[in-house]
C-alpha atoms as a PDB file:
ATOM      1  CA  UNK A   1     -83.568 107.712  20.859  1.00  0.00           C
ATOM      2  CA  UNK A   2     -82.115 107.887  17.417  1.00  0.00           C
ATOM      3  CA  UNK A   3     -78.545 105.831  16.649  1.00  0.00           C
ATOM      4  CA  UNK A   4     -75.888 107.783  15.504  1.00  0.00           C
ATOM      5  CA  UNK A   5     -75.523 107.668  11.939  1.00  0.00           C
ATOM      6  CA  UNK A   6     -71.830 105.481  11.309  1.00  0.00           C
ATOM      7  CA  UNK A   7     -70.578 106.019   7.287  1.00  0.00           C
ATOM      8  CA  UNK A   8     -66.901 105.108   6.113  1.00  0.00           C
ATOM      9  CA  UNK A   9     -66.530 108.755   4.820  1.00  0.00           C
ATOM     10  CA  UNK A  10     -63.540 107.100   2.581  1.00  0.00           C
ATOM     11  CA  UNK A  11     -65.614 104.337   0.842  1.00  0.00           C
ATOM     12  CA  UNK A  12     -66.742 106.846  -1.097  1.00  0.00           C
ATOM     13  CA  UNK A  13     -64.347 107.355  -4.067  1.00  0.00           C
ATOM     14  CA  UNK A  14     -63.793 111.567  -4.196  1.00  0.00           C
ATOM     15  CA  UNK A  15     -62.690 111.131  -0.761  1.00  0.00           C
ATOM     16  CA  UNK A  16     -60.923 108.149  -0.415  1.00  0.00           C
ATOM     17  CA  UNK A  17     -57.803 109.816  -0.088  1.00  0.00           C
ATOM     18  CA  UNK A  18     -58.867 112.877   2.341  1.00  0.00           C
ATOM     19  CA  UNK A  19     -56.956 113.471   5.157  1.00  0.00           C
ATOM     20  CA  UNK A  20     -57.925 112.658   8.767  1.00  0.00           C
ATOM     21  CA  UNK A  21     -59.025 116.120   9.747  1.00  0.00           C
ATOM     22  CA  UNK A  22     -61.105 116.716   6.767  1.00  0.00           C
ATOM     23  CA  UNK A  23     -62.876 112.936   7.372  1.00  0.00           C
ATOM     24  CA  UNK A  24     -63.323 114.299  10.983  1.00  0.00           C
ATOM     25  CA  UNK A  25     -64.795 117.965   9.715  1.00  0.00           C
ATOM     26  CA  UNK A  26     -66.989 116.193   7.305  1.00  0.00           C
ATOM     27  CA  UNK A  27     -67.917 113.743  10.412  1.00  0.00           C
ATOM     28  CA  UNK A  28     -68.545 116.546  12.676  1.00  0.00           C
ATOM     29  CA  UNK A  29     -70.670 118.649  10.240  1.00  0.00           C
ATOM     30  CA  UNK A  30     -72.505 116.379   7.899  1.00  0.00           C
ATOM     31  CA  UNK A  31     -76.776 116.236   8.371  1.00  0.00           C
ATOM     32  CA  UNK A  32     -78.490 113.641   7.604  1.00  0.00           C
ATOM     33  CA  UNK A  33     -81.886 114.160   5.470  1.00  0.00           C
ATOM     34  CA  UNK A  34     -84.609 111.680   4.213  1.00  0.00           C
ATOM     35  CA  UNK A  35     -86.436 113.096   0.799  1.00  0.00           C
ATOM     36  CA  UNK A  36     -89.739 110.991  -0.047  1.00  0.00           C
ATOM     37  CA  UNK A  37     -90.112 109.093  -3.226  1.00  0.00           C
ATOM     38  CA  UNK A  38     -90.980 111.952  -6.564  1.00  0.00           C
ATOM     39  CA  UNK A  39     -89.479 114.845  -3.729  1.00  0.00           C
ATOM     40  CA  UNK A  40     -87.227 117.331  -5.847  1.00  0.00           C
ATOM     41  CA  UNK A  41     -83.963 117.675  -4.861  1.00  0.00           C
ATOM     42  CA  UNK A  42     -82.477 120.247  -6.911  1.00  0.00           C
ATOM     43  CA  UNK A  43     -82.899 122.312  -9.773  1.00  0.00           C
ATOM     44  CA  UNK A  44     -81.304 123.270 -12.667  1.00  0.00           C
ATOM     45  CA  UNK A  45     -81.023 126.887 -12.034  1.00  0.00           C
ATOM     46  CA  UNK A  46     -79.726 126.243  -8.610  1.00  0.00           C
ATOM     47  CA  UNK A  47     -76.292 126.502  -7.165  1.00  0.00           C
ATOM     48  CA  UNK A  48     -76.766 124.187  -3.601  1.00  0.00           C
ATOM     49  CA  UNK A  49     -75.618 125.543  -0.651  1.00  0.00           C
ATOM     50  CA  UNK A  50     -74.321 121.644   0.227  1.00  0.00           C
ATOM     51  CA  UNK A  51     -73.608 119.204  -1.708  1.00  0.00           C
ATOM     52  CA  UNK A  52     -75.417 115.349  -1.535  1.00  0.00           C
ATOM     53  CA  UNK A  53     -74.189 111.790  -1.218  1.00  0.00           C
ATOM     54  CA  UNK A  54     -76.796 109.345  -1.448  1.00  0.00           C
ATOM     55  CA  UNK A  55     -76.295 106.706   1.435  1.00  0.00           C
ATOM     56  CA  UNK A  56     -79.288 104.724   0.167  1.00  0.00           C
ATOM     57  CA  UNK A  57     -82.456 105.081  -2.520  1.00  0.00           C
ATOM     58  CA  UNK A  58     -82.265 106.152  -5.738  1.00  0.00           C
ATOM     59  CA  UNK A  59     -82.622 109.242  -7.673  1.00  0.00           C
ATOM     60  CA  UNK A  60     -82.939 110.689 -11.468  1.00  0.00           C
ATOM     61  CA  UNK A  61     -81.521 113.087 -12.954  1.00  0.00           C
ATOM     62  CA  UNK A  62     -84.045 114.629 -15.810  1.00  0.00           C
ATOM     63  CA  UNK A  63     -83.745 117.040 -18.933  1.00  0.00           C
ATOM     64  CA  UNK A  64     -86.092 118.293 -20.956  1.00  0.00           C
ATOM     65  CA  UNK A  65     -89.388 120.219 -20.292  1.00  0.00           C
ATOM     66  CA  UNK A  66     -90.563 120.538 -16.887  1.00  0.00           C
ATOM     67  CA  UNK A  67     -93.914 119.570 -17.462  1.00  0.00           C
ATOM     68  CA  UNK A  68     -92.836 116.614 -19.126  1.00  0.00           C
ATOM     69  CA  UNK A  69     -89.399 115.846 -17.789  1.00  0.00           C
ATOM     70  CA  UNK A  70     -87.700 112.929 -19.353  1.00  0.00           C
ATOM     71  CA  UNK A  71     -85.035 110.653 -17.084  1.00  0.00           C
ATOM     72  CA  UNK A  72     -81.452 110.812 -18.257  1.00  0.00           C
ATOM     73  CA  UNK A  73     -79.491 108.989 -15.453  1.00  0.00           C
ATOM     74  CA  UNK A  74     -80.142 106.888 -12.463  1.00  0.00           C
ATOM     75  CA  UNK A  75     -77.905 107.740  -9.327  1.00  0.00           C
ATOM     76  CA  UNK A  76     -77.409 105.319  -7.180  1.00  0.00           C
ATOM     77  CA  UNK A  77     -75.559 105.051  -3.277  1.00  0.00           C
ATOM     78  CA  UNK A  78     -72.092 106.936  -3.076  1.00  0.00           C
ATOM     79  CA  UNK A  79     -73.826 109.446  -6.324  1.00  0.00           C
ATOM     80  CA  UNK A  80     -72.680 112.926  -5.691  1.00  0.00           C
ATOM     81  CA  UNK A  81     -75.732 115.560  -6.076  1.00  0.00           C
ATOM     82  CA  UNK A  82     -74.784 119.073  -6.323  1.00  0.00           C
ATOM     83  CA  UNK A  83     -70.473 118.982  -6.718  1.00  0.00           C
ATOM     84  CA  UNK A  84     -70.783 119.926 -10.662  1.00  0.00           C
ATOM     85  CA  UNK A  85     -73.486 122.557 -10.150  1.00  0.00           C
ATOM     86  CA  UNK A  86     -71.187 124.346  -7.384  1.00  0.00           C
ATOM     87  CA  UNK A  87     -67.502 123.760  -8.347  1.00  0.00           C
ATOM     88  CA  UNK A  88     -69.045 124.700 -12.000  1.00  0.00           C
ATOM     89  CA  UNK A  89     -70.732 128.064 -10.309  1.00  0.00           C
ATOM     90  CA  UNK A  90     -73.887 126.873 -12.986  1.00  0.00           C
ATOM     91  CA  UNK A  91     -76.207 125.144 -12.216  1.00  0.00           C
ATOM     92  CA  UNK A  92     -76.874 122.031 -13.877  1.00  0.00           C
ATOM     93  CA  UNK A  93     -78.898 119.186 -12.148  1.00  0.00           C
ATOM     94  CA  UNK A  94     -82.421 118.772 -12.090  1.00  0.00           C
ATOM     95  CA  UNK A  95     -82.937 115.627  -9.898  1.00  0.00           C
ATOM     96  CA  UNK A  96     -85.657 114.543  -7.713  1.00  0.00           C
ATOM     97  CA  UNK A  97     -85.702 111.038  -6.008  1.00  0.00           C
ATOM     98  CA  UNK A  98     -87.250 108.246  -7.552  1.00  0.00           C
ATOM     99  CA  UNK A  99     -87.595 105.798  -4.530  1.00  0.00           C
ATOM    100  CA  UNK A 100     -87.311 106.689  -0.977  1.00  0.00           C
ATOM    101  CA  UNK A 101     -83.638 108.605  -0.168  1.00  0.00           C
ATOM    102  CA  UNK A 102     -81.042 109.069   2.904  1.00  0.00           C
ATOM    103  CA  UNK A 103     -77.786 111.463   1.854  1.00  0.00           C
ATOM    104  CA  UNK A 104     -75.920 113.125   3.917  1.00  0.00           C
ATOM    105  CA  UNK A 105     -75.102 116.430   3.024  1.00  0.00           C
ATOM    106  CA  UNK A 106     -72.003 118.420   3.357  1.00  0.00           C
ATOM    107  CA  UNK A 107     -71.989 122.602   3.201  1.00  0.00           C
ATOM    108  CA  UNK A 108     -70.644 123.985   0.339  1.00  0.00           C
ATOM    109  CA  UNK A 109     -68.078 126.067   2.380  1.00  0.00           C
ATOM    110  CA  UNK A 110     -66.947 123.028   4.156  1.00  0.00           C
ATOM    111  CA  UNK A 111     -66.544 121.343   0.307  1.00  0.00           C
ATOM    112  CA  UNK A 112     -64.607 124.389  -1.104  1.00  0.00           C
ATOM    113  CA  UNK A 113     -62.427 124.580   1.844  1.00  0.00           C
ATOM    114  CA  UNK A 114     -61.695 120.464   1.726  1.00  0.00           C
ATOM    115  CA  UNK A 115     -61.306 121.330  -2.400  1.00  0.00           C
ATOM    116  CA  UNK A 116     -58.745 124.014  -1.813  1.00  0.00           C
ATOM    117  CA  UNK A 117     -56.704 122.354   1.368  1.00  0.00           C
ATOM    118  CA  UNK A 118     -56.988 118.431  -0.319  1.00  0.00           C
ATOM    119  CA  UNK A 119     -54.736 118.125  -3.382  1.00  0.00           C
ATOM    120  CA  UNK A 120     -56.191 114.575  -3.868  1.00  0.00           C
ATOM    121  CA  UNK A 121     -59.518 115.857  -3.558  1.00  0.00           C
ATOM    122  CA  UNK A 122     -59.154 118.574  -6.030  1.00  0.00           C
ATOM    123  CA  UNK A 123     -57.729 116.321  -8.576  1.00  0.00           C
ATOM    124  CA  UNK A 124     -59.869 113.852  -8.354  1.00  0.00           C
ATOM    125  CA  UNK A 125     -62.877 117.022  -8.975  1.00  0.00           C
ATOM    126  CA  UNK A 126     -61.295 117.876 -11.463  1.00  0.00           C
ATOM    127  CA  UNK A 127     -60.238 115.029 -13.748  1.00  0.00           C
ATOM    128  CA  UNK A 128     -64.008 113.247 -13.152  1.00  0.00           C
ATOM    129  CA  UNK A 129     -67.337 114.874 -14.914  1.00  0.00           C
ATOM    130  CA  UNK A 130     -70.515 114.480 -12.772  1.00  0.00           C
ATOM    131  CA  UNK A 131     -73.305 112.751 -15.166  1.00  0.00           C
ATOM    132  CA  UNK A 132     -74.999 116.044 -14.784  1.00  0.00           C
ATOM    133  CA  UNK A 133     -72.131 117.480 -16.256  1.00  0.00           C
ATOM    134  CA  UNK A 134     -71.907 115.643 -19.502  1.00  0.00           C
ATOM    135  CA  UNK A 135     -75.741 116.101 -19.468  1.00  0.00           C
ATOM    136  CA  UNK A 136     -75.889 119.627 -19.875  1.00  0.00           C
ATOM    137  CA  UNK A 137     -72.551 119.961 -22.351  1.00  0.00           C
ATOM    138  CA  UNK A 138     -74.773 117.133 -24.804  1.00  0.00           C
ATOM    139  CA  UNK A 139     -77.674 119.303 -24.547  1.00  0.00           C
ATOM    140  CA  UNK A 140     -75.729 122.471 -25.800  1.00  0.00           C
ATOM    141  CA  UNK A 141     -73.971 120.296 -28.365  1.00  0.00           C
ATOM    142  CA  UNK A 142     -77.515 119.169 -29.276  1.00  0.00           C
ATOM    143  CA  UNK A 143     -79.140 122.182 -29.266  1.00  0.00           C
ATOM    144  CA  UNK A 144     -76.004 124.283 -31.229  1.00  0.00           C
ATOM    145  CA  UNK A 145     -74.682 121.561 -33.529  1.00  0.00           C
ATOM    146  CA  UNK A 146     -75.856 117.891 -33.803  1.00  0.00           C
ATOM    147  CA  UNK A 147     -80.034 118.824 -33.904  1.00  0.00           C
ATOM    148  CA  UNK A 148     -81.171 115.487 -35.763  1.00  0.00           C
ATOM    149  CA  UNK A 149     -78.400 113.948 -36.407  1.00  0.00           C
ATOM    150  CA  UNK A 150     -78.015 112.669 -32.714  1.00  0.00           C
ATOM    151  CA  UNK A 151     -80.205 112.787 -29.285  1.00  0.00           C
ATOM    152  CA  UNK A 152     -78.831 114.097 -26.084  1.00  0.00           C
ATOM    153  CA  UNK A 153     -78.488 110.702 -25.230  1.00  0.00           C
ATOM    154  CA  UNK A 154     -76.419 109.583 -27.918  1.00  0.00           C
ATOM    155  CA  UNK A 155     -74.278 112.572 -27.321  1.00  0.00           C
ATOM    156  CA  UNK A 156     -73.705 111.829 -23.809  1.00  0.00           C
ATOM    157  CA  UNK A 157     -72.725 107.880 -24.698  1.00  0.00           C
ATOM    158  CA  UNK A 158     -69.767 109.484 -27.439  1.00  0.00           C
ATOM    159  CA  UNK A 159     -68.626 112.110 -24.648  1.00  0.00           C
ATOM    160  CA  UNK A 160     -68.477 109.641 -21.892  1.00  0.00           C
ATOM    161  CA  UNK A 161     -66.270 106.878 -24.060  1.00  0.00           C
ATOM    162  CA  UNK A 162     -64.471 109.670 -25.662  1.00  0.00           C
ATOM    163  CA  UNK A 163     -63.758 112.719 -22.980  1.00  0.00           C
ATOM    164  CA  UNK A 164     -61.173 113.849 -20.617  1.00  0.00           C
ATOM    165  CA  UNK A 165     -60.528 116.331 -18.684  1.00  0.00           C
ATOM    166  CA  UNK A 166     -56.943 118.472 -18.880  1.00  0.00           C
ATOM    167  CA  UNK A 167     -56.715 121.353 -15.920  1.00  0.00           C
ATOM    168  CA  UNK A 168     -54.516 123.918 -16.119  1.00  0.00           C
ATOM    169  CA  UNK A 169     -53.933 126.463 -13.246  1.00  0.00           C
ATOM    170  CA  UNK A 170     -55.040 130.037 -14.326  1.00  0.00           C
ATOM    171  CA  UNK A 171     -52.570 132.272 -16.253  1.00  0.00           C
ATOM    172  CA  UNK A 172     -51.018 129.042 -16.947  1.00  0.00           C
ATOM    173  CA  UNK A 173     -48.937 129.267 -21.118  1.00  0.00           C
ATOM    174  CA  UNK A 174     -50.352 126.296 -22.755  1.00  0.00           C
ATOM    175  CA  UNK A 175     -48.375 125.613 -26.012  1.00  0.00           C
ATOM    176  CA  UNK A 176     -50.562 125.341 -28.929  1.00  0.00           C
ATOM    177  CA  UNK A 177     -48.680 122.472 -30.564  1.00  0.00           C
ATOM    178  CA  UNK A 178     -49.038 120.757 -27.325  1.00  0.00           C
ATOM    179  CA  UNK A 179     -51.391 117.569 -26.979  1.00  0.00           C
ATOM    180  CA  UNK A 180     -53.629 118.953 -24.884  1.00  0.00           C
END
C-alpha cells in the first residue's frame, strides 16, 4: 500500500500566497510521476497540458542541436517545468532529467484558472522569468544581434542581472515619456 504523498503546497514560492481553496484544488488534483534518469520531459515545440514542480532529482534544461544538445541550466526541487511555455502560449523548454525525478504535476486548466482567480499568483507569474524564458529571448538576441560578440550564455548572465518585467493590462495607454 502506497503512503499518501504530504507536500507544503506553499513552500513553494509562486504559491506561497494562494488561497486555501486553490492549496486544496491543487491538493485534490495534483499526480504524482517518477521520470528515469536521461527521460525527456518536454520539448521545445510543446505547450504542456500541466505544468511540473520537481519535489526531488534534478533536471536540465538544453539548447542547441538535438543531436548534440548542450546543458544551459540545472533545475533543482521547487523548479517549475512547463509555466513559461504555457502562460507564454510558445513553447520554450527542452528539458529531460538528469538524475532520477518525482514532480507533481498540476493541469494546465487548473493553473490558468488559479492564474486568473489568484491576484498574488498572477503577479508573482508575471513579474518572475522562468530560466527557460531568458533562455530562449538570449538565443533570439544571439541569433538576430550579438552573433560573436557574445554566447547565449553570456546573454542570459546580462539579462538575468539586468531585466525586469513591467505588465500592463491590455488596451492599457502607456505614456511614452514614462519610465517604463
Amino acid at each position: 500500500m502506497n503512503k499518501p504523498i504530504n507536500i507544503n503546497i506553499k513552500s513553494i514560492e509562486a504559491f506561497q500566497k494562494l488561497s486555501d481553496e486553490s492549496i486544496k484544488k491543487i491538493q485534490e488534483n495534483a499526480e504524482y510521476l517518477r521520470f528515469s534518469m536521461g527521460r525527456p520531459i518536454l520539448r521545445e515545440t510543446t505547450i504542456p497540458n500541466s505544468i511540473l514542480i520537481i519535489l526531488s532529482g534534478r533536471a536540465r534544461l538544453t539548447q542547441g542541436n538535438p543531436l548534440k544538445p548542450l546543458s544551459a541550466a540545472v533545475l533543482k526541487s521547487d523548479a517549475i517545468i512547463g509555466l513559461g511555455s504555457l502562460l507564454g502560449a510558445s513553447g520554450c523548454e527542452d528539458i529531460s532529467a538528469s538524475t532520477d525525478l518525482m514532480v507533481m504535476a498540476i493541469s494546465d486548466s487548473l493553473i490558468l484558472e488559479i492564474y486568473e482567480k489568484e491576484l498574488a499568483f498572477k503577479e508573482w507569474c508575471n513579474s518572475n522569468f522562468q530560466i527557460s524564458e531568458l533562455h530562449k529571448i538570449a538565443n533570439v538576441l544571439y541569433e538576430n544581434l550579438a552573433r560573436g560578440n557574445s554566447t547565449p550564455q553570456e546573454i542570459v548572465n546580462l539579462l538575468s542581472n539586468k531585466i525586469t518585467i513591467q505588465t500592463f493590462k491590455n488596451e492599457s495607454k502607456i505614456n511614452i515619456n514614462e519610465k517604463v
